[in-house]
Structure formats: structure tokens, C-alpha cells
Protein backbone atom coordinates (compact mmCIF):
# COMPACT_ATOMS: atom_id res chain seq x y z
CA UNK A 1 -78.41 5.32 37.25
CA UNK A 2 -75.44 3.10 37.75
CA UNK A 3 -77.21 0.10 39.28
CA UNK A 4 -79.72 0.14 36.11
CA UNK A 5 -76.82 0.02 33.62
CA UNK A 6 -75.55 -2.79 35.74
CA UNK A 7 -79.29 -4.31 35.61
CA UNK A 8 -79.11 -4.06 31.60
CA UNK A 9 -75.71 -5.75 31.64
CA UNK A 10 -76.72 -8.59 33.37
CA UNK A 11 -79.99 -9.18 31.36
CA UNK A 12 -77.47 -9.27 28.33
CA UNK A 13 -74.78 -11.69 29.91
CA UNK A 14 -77.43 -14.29 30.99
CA UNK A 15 -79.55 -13.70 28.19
CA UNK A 16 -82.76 -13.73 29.96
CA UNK A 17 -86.26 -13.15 28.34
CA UNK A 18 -88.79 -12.65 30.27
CA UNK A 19 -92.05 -10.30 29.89
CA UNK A 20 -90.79 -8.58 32.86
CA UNK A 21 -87.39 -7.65 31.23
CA UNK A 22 -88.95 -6.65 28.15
CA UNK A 23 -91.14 -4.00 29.99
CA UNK A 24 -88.56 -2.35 32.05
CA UNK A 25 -86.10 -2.23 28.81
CA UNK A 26 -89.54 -0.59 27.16
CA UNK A 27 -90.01 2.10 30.09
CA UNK A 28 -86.09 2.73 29.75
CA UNK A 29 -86.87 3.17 26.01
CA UNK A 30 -89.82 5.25 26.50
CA UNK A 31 -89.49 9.49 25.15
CA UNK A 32 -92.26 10.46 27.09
CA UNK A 33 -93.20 10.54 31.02
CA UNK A 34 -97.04 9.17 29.76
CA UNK A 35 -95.40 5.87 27.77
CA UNK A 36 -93.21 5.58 30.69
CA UNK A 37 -96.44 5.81 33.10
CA UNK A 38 -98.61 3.36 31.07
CA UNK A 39 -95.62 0.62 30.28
CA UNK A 40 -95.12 1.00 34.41
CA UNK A 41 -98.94 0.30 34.97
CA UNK A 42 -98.11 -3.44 32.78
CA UNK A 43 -94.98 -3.71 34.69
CA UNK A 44 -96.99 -3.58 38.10
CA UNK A 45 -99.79 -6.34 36.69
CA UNK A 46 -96.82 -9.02 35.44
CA UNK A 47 -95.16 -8.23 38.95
CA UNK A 48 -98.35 -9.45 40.50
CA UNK A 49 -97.64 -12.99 38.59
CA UNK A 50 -94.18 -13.34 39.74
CA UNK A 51 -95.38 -12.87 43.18
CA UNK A 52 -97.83 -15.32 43.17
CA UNK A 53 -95.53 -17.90 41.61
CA UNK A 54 -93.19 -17.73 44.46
CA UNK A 55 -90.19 -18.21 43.02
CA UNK A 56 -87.84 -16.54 44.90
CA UNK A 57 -85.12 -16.23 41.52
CA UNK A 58 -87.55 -14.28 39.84
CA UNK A 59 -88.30 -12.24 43.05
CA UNK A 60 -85.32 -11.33 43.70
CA UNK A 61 -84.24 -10.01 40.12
CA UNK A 62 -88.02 -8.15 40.22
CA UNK A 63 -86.78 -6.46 43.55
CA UNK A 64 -83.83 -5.01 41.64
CA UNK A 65 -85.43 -3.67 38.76
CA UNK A 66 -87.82 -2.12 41.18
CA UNK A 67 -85.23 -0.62 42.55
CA UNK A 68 -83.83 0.67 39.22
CA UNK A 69 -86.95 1.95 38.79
CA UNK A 70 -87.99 3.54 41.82
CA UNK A 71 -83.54 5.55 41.58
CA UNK A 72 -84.31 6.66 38.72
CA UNK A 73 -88.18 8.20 38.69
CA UNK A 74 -89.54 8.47 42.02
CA UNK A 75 -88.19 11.05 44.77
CA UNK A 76 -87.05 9.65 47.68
């Protein structure tokens, strides 16, 4: 929970806009477990795209909001 309170801080101190950012903020704003589910399926097909650009910036901030992600709504 901590680490995607820390994720939303950052996105607001650098100001970044990116499709990416817009769907996790969307899942985090989601009431029910079936928006959540169908915002997630969007957020898999745009992380497909970073991947295959490469860039390893972009990789690296999709590996933490995967993270965020994967805390807060999958068991471990």
C-alpha cells in the first residue's frame, strides 16, 4: 500500500502523462473488482507497447506499478 502512495507521489512531482499512468490511477479509482479487472486487461495491452519500444525509463517505472499492482490485488 505504501509503495503505491509513493508511486502516485512521484507521478505528481514529475508530472508525467502517459496512457500507462492514466490506467493504473483509473484501476486505483475503480469501486468495483469487475472495472478494476477490465481497466487491468488495457493496462496489460499498453504494457505490451512499452515493451516493445525498449526503453528501459519507461520499463522500469512499468515494473513498479506492476508491482503496486500485483501488493495490492494478487496473493502472494
Amino acid at each position: 500500500m505504501i509503495q503505491s502512495k509513493e508511486i502516485i507521489l512521484s507521478l505528481m512531482d514529475t508530472n508525467i502523462t502517459s496512457t500507462i499512468d492514466f490506467l493504473y490511477k483509473r484501476i486505483e479509482g475503480s469501486e468495483t473488482m469487475a472495472e478494476k479487472e477490465r481497466i487491468l486487461e488495457l493496462f496489460f495491452d499498453e504494457s505490451k507497447k512499452i515493451r516493445a519500444r525498449k526503453n528501459l525509463n519507461e520499463m522500469k517505472h512499468l515494473r513498479k506499478l506492476y508491482g503496486a499492482i500485483q501488493d495490492k490485488y494478487f496473493d502472494n
